[in-house]
N, C-alpha and C. Protein backbone atom coordinates (compact mmCIF):
# COMPACT_ATOMS: atom_id res chain seq x y z
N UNK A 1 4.07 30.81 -0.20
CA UNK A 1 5.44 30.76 0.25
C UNK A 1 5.84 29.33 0.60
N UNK A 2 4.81 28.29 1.38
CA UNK A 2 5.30 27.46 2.01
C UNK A 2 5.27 26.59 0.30
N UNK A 3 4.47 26.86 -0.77
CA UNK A 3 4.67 26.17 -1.93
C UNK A 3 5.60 26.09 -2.01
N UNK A 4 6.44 27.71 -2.76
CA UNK A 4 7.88 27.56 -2.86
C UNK A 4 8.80 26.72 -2.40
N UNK A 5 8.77 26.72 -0.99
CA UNK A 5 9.98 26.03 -0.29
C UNK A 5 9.34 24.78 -0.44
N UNK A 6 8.26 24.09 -0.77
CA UNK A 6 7.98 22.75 -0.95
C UNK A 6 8.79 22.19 -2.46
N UNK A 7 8.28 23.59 -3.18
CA UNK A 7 8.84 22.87 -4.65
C UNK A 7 10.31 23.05 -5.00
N UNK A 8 10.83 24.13 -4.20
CA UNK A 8 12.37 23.86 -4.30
C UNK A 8 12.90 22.65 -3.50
N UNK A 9 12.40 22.48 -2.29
CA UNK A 9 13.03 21.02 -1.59
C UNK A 9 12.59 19.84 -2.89
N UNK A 10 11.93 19.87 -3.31
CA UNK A 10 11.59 19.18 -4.14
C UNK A 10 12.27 18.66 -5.25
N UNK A 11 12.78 19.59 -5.83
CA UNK A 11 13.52 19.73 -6.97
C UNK A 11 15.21 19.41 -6.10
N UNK A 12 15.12 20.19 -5.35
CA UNK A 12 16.83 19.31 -4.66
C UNK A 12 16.86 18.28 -4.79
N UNK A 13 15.71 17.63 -4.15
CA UNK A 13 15.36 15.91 -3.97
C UNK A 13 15.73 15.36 -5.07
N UNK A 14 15.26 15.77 -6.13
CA UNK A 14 15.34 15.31 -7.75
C UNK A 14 16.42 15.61 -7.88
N UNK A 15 17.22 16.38 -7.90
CA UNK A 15 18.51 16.81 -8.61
C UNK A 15 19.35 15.62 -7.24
N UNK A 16 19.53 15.77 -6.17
CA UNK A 16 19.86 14.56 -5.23
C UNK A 16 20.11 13.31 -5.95
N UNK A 17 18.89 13.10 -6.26
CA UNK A 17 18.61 11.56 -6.59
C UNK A 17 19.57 11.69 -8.03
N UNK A 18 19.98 12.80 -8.97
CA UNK A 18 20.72 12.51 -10.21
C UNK A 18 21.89 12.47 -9.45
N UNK A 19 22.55 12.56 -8.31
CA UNK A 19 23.44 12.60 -7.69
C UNK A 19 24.35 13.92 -7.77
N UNK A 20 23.40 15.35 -7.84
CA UNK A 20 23.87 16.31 -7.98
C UNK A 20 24.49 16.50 -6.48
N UNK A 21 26.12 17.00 -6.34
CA UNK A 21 26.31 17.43 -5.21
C UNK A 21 25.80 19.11 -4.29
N UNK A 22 25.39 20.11 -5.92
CA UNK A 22 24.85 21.42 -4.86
C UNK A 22 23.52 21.02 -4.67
N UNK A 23 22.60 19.94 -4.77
CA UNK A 23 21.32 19.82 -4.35
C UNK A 23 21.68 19.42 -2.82
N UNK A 24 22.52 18.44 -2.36
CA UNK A 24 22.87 17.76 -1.52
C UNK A 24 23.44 18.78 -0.57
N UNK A 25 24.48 19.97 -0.94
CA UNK A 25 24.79 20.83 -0.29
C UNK A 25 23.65 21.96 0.26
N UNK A 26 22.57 21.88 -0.60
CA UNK A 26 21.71 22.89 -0.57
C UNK A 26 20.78 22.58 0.37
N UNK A 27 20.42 20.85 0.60
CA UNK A 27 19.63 20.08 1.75
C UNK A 27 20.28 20.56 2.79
N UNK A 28 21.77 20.46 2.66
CA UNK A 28 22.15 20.38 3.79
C UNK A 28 22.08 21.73 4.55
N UNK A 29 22.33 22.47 3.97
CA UNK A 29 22.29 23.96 4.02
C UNK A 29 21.00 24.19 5.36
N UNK A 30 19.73 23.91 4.33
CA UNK A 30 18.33 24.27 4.47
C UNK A 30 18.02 23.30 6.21
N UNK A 31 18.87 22.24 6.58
CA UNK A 31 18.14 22.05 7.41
C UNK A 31 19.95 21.95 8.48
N UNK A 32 20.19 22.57 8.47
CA UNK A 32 21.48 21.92 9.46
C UNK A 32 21.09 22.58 10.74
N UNK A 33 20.75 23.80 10.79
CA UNK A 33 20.62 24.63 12.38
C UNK A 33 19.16 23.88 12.73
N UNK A 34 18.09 23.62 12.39
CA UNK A 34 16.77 22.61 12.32
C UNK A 34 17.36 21.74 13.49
N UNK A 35 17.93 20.85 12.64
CA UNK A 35 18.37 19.40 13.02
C UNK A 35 19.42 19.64 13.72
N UNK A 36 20.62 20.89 13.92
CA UNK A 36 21.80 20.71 15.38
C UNK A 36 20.90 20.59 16.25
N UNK A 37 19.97 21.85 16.48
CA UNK A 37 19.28 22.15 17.65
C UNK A 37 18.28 21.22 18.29
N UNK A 38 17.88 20.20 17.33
CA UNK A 38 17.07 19.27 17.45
C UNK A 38 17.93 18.09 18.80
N UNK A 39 19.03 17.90 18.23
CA UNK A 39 19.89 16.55 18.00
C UNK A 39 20.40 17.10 19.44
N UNK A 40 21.01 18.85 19.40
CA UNK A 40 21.34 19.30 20.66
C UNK A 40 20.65 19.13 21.98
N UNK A 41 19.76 19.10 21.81
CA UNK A 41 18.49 19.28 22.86
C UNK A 41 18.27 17.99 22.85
N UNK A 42 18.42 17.05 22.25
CA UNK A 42 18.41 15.81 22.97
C UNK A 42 19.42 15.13 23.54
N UNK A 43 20.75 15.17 23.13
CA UNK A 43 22.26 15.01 24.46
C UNK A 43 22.91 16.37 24.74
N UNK A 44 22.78 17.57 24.87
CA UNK A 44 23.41 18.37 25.17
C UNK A 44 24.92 18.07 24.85
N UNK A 45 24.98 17.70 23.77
CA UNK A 45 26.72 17.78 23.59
C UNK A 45 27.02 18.31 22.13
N UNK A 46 27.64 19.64 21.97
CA UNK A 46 27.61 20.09 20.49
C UNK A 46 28.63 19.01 19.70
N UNK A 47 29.97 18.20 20.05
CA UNK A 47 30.57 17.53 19.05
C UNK A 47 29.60 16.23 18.53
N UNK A 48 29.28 15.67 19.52
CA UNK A 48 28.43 14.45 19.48
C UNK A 48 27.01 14.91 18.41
N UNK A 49 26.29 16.09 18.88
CA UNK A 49 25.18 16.49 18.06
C UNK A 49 25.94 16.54 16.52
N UNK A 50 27.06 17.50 16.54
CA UNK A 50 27.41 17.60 15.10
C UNK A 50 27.83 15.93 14.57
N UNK A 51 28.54 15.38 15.09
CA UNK A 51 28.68 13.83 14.68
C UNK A 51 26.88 13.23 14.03
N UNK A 52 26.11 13.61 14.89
CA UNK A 52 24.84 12.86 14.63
C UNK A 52 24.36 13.47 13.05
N UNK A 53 24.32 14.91 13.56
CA UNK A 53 23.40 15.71 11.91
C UNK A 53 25.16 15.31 10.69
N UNK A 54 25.85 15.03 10.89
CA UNK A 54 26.92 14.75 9.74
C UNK A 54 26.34 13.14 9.44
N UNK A 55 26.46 12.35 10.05
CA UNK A 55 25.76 11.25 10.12
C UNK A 55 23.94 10.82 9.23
N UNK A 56 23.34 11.95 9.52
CA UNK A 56 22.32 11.75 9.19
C UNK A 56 22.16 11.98 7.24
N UNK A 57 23.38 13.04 7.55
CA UNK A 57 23.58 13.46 6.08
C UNK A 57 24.35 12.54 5.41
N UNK A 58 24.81 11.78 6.10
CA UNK A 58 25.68 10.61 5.01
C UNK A 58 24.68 9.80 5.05
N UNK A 59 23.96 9.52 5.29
CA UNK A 59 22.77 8.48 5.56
C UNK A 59 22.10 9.01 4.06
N UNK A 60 21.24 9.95 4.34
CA UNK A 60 20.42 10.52 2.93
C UNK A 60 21.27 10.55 1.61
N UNK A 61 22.89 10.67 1.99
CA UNK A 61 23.57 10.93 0.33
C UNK A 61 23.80 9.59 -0.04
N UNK A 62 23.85 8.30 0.97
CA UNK A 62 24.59 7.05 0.77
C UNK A 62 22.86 6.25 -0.24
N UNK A 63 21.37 6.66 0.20
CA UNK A 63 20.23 6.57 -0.17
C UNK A 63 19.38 7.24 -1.17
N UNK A 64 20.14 8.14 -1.63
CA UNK A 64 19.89 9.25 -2.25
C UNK A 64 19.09 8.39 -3.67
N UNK A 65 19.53 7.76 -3.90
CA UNK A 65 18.39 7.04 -4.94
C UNK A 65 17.33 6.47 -4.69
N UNK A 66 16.76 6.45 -3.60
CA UNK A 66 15.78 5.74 -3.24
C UNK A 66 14.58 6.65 -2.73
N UNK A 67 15.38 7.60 -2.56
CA UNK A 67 14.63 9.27 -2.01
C UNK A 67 12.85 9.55 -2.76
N UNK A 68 11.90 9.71 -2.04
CA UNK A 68 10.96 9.83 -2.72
C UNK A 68 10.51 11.25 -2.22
N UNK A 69 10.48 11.78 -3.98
CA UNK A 69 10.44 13.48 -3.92
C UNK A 69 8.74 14.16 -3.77
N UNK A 70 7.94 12.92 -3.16
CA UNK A 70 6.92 13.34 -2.91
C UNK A 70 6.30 13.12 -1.82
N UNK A 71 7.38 12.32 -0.86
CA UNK A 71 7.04 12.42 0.64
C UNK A 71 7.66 13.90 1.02
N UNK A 72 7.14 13.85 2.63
CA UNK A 72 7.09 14.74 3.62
C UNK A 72 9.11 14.75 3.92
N UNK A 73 9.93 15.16 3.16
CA UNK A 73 11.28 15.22 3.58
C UNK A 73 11.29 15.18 4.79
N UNK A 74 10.62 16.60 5.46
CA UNK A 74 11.36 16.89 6.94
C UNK A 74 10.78 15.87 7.87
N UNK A 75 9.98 15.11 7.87
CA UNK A 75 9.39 13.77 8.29
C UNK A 75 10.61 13.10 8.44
N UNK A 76 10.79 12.71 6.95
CA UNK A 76 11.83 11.26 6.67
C UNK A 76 13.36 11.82 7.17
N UNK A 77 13.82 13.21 7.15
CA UNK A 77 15.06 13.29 8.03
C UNK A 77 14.93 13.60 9.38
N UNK A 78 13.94 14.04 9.96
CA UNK A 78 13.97 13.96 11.31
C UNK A 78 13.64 12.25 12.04
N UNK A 79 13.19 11.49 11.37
CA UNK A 79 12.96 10.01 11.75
C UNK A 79 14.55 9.30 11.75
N UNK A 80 14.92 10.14 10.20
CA UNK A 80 16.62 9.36 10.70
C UNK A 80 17.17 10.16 11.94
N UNK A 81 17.08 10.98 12.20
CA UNK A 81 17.57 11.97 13.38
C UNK A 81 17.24 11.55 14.72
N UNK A 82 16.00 11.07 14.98
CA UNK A 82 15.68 10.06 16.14
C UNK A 82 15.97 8.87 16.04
N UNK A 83 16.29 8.29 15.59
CA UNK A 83 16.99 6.99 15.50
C UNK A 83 18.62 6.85 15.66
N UNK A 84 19.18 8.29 15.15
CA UNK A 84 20.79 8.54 15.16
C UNK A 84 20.60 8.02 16.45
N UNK A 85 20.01 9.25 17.12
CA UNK A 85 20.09 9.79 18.79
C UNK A 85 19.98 8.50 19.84
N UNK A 86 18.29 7.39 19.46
CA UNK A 86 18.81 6.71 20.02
C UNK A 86 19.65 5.70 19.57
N UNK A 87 20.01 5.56 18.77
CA UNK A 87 21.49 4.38 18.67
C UNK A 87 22.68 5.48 19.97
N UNK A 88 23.00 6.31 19.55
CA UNK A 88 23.93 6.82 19.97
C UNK A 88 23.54 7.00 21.12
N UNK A 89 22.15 7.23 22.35
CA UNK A 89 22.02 6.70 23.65
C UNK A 89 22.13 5.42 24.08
N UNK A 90 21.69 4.62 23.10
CA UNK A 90 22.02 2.74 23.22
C UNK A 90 23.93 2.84 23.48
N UNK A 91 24.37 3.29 22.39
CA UNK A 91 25.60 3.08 22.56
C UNK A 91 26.69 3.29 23.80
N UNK A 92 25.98 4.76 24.17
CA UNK A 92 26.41 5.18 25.31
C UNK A 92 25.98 4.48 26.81
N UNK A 93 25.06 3.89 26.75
CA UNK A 93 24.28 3.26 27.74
C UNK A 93 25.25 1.53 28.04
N UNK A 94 25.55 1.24 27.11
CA UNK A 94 26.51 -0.06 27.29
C UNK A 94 27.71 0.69 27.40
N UNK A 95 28.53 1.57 27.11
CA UNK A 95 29.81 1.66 27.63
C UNK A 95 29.84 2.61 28.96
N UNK A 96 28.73 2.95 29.46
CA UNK A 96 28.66 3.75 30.41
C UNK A 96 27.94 3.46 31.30
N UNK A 97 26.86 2.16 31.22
CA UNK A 97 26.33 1.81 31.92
C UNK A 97 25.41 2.84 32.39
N UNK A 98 24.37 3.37 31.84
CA UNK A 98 23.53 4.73 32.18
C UNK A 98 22.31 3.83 32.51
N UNK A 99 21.79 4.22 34.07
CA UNK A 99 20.25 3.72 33.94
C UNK A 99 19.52 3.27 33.05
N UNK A 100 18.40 2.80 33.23
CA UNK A 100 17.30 2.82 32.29
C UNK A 100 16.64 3.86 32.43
N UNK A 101 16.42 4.71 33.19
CA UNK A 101 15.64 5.20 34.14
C UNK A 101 15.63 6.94 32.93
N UNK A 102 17.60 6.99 32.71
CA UNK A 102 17.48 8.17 31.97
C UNK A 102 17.26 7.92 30.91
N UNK A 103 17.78 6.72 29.84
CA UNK A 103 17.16 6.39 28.55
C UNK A 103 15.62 6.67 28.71
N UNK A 104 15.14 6.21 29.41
CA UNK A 104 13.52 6.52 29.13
C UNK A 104 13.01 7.69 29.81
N UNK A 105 13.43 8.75 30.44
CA UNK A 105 13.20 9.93 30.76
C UNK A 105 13.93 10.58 29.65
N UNK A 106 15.04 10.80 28.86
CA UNK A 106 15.61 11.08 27.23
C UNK A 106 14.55 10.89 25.82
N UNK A 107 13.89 9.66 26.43
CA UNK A 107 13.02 9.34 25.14
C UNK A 107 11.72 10.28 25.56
N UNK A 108 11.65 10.48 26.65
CA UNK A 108 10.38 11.60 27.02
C UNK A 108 10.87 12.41 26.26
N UNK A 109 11.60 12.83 26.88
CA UNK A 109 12.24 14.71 26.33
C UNK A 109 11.79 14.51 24.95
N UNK A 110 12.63 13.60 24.35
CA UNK A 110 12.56 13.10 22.71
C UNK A 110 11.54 13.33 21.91
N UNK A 111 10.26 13.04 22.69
CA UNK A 111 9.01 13.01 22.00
C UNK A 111 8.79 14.15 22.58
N UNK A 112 8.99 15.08 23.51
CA UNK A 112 8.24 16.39 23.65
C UNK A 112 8.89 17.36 22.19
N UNK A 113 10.39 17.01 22.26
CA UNK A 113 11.27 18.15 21.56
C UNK A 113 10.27 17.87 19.76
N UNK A 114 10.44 16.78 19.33
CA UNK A 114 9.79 16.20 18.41
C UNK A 114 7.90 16.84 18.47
N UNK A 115 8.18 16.92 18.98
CA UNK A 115 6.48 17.17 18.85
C UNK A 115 6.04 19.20 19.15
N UNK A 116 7.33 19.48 19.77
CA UNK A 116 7.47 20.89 19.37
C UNK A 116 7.59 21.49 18.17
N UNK A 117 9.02 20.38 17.40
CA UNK A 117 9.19 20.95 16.08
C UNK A 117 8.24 20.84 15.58
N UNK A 118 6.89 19.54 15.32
CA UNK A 118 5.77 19.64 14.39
C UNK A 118 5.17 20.97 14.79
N UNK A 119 4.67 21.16 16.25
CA UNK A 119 4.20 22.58 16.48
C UNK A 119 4.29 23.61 15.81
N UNK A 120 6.43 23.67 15.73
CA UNK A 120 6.61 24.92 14.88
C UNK A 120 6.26 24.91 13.40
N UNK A 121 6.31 23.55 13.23
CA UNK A 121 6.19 23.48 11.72
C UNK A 121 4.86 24.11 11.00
N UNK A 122 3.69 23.09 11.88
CA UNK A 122 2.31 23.84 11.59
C UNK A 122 2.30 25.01 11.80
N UNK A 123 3.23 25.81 12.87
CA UNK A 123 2.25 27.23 13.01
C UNK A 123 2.76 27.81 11.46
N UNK A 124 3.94 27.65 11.05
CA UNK A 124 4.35 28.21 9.74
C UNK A 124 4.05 27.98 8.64
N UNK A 125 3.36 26.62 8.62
CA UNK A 125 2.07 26.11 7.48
C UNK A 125 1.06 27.47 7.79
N UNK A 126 0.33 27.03 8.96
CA UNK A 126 -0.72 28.57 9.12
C UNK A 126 -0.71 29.59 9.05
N UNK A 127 1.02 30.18 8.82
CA UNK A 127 1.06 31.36 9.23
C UNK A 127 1.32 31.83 7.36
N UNK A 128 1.76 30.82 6.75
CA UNK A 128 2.19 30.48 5.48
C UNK A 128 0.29 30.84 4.79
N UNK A 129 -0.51 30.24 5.04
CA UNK A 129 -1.74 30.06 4.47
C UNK A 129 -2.56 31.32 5.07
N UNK A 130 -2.13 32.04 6.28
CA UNK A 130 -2.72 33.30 6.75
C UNK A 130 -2.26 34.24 5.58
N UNK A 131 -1.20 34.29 4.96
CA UNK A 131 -0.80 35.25 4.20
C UNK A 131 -1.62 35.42 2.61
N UNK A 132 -1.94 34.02 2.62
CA UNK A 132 -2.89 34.12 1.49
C UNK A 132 -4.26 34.64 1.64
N UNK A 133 -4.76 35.15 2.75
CA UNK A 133 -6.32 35.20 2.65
C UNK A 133 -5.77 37.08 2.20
N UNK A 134 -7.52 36.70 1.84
CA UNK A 134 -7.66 38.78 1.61
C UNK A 134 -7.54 39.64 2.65
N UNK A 135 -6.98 40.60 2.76
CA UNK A 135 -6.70 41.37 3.95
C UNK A 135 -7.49 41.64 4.74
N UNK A 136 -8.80 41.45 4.44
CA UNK A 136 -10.39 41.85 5.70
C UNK A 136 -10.69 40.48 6.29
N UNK A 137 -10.38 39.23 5.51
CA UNK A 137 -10.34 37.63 6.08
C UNK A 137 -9.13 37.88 6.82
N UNK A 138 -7.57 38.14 6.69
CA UNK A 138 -7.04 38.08 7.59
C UNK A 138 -7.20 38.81 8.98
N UNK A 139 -7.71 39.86 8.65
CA UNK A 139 -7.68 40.75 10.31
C UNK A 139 -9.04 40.23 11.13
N UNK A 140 -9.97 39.71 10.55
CA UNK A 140 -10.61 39.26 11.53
C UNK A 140 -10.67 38.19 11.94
N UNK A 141 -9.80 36.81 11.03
CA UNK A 141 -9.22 35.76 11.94
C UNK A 141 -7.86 36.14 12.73
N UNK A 142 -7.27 37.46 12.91
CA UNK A 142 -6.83 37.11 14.11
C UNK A 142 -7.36 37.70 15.14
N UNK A 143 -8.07 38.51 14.74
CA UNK A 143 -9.04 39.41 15.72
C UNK A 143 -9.85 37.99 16.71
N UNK A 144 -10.17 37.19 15.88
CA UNK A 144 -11.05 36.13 16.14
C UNK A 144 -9.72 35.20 17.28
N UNK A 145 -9.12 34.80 16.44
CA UNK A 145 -8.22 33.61 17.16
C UNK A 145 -7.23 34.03 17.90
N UNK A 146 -6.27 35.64 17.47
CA UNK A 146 -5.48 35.67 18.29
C UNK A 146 -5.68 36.81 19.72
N UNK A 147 -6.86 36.98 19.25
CA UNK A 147 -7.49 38.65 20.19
C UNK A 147 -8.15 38.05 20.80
N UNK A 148 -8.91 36.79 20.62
CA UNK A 148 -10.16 36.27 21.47
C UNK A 148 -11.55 37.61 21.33
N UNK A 149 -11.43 37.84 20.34
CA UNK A 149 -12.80 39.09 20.31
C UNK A 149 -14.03 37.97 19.48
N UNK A 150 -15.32 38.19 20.07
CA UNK A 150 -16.59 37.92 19.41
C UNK A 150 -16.95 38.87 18.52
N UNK A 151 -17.42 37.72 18.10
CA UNK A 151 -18.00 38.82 16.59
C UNK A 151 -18.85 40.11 16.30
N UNK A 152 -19.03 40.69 17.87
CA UNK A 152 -20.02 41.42 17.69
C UNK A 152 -19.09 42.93 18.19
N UNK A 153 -18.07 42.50 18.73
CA UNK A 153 -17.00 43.30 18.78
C UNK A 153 -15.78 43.49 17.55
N UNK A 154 -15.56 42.25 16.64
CA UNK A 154 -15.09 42.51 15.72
C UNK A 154 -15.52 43.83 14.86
N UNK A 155 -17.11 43.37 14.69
CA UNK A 155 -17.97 44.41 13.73
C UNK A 155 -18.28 45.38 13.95
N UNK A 156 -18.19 45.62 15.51
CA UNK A 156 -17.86 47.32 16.18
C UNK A 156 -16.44 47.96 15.91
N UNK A 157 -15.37 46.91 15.58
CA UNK A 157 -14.03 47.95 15.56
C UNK A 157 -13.95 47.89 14.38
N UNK A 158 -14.40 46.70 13.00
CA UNK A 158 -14.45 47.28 11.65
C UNK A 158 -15.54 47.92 11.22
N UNK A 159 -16.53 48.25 11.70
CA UNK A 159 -17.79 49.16 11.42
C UNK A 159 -18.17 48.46 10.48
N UNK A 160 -18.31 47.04 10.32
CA UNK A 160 -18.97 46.18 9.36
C UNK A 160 -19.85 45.36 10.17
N UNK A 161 -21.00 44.89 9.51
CA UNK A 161 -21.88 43.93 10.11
C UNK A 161 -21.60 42.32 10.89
N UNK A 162 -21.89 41.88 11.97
CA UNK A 162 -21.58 40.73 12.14
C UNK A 162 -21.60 39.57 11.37
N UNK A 163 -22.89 39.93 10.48
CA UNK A 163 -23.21 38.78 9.55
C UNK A 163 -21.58 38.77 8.48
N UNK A 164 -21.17 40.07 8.24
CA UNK A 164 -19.95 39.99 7.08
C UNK A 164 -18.73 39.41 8.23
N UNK A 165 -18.84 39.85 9.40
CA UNK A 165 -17.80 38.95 10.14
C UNK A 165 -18.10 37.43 9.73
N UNK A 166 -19.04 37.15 10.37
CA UNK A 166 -19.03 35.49 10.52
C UNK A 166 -18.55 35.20 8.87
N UNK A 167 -19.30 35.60 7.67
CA UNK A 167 -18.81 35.33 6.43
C UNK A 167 -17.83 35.90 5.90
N UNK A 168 -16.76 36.77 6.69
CA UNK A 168 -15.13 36.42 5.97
C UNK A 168 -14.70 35.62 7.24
N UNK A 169 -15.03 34.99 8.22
CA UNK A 169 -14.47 34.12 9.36
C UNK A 169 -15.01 33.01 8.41
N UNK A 170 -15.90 32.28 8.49
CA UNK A 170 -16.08 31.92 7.70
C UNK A 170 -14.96 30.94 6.36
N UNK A 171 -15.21 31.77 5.46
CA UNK A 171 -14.39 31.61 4.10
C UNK A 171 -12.70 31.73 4.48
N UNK A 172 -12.16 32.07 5.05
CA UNK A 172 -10.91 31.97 6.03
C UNK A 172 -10.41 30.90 6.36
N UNK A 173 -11.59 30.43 7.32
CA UNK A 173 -11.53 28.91 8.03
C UNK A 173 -11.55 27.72 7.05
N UNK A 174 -12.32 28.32 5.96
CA UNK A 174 -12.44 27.00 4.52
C UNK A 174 -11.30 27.29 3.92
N UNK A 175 -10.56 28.16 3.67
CA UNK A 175 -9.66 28.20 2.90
C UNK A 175 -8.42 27.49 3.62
N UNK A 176 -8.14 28.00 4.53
CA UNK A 176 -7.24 27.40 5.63
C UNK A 176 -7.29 25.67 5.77
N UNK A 177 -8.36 25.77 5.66
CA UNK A 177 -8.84 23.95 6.02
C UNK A 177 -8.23 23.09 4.82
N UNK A 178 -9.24 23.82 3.76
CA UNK A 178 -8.73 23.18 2.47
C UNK A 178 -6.82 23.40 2.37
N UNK A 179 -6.25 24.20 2.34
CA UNK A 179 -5.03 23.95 2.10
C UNK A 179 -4.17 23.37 3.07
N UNK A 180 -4.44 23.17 3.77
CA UNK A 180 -3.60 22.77 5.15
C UNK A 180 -3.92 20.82 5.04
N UNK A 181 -5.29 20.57 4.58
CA UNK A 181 -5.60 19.04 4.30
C UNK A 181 -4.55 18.86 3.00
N UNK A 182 -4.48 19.46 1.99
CA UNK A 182 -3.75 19.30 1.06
C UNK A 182 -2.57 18.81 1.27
N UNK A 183 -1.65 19.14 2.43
CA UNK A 183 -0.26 18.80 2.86
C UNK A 183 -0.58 17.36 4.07
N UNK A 184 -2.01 17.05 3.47
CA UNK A 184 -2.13 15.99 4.97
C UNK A 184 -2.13 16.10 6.58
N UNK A 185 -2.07 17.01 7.06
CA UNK A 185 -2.36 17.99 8.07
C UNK A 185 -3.98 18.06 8.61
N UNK A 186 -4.17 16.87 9.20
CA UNK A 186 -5.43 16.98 9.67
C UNK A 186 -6.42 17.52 11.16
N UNK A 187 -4.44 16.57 11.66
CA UNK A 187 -4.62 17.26 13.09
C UNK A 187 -4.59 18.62 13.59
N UNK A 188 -4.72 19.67 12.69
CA UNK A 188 -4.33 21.04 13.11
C UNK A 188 -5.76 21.57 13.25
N UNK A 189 -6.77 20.86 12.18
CA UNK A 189 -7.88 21.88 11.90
C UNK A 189 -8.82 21.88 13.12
N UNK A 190 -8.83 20.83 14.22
CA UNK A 190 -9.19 21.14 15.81
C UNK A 190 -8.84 22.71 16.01
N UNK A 191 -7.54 23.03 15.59
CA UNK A 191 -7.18 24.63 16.05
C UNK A 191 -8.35 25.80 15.75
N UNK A 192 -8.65 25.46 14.43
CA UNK A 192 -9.39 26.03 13.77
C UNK A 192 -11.03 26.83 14.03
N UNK A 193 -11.23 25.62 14.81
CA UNK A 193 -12.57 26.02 15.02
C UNK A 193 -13.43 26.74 16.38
């Protein structure tokens, strides 16, 4: 699944870069509630947020040739998205004269909110790559990870041997590993183990 939506963003990207406008509509589409809520949660102001994600999108259509359809998109538009935000706290900070104190308690928030979305992002990589295992690998990694059960209780509630636990836990964890490195995702596989 998470292929799919890789290779259709993908192909927007490409059709983008020919300067197609429904690829551009279709980006925009795919990430606008993403990025309000993002942009929201960092000034609490819905006109100003919508100013920022309209902004960000004239940014990508004004670059749109330069677009590389084999980076990490939601990377490269959420980086313009933190940068909107702080220009537009810089900005506000000289005509309003705002502490320093909240600019850099804002840039906290900034990096927590930012570092949530990766959160969400990975769990839906994992949850994306859970769907691929075989149905006896999936129930006992969550039996394993989300039940907190040992393996010796796994193999009491599937009436299978521990040894076949540990080896579909196991082959699970490799499969998971391997595809999740594939997208460059290294920091997740700590979760893993």
């Amino acid at each position: 699944m998470q292929n799919d939506k890789t290779t259709y963003e993908r192909e927007l990207i490409l059709r983008l870069m020919n300067d197609d406008q429904a690829a551009f509509q279709g980006l925009y589409l795919l990430y606008r509630k993403r990025i309000f809520s993002t942009v929201y949660g960092f000034i609490r102001n819905k006109e100003f947020a919508e100013d920022i994600y309209q902004e960000t999108f004239t940014t990508i259509w004004q670059n749109r040739n330069s677009l590389n359809p084999d980076t990490n998109f939601s990377s490269f538009i959420y980086t313009i998205v933190r940068n909107k935000v702080f220009d537009y706290l810089r900005s506000i900070s000289k005509y309003e004269r705002l502490p320093e104190s909240f600019l850099s308690h804002t840039a906290d928030d900034s990096a927590d909110i930012l570092e949530q979305l990766k959160a969400t992002e990975l769990q839906d990589l994992l949850n994306e790559e859970l769907k691929k295992l075989n149905k006896q690998q999936r129930c006992v990694f969550n039996m394993s990870r989300e039940q907190n059960l040992s393996y010796i209780e796994i193999a009491d509630h599937l009436g299978i041997s521990v040894y076949r636990v540990n080896y579909l836990l196991s082959g699970a964890l490799k499969s998971i590993r391997y595809n999740l490195s594939r997208y460059g995702i290294l920091s997740v596989l700590w979760l893993l183990f």
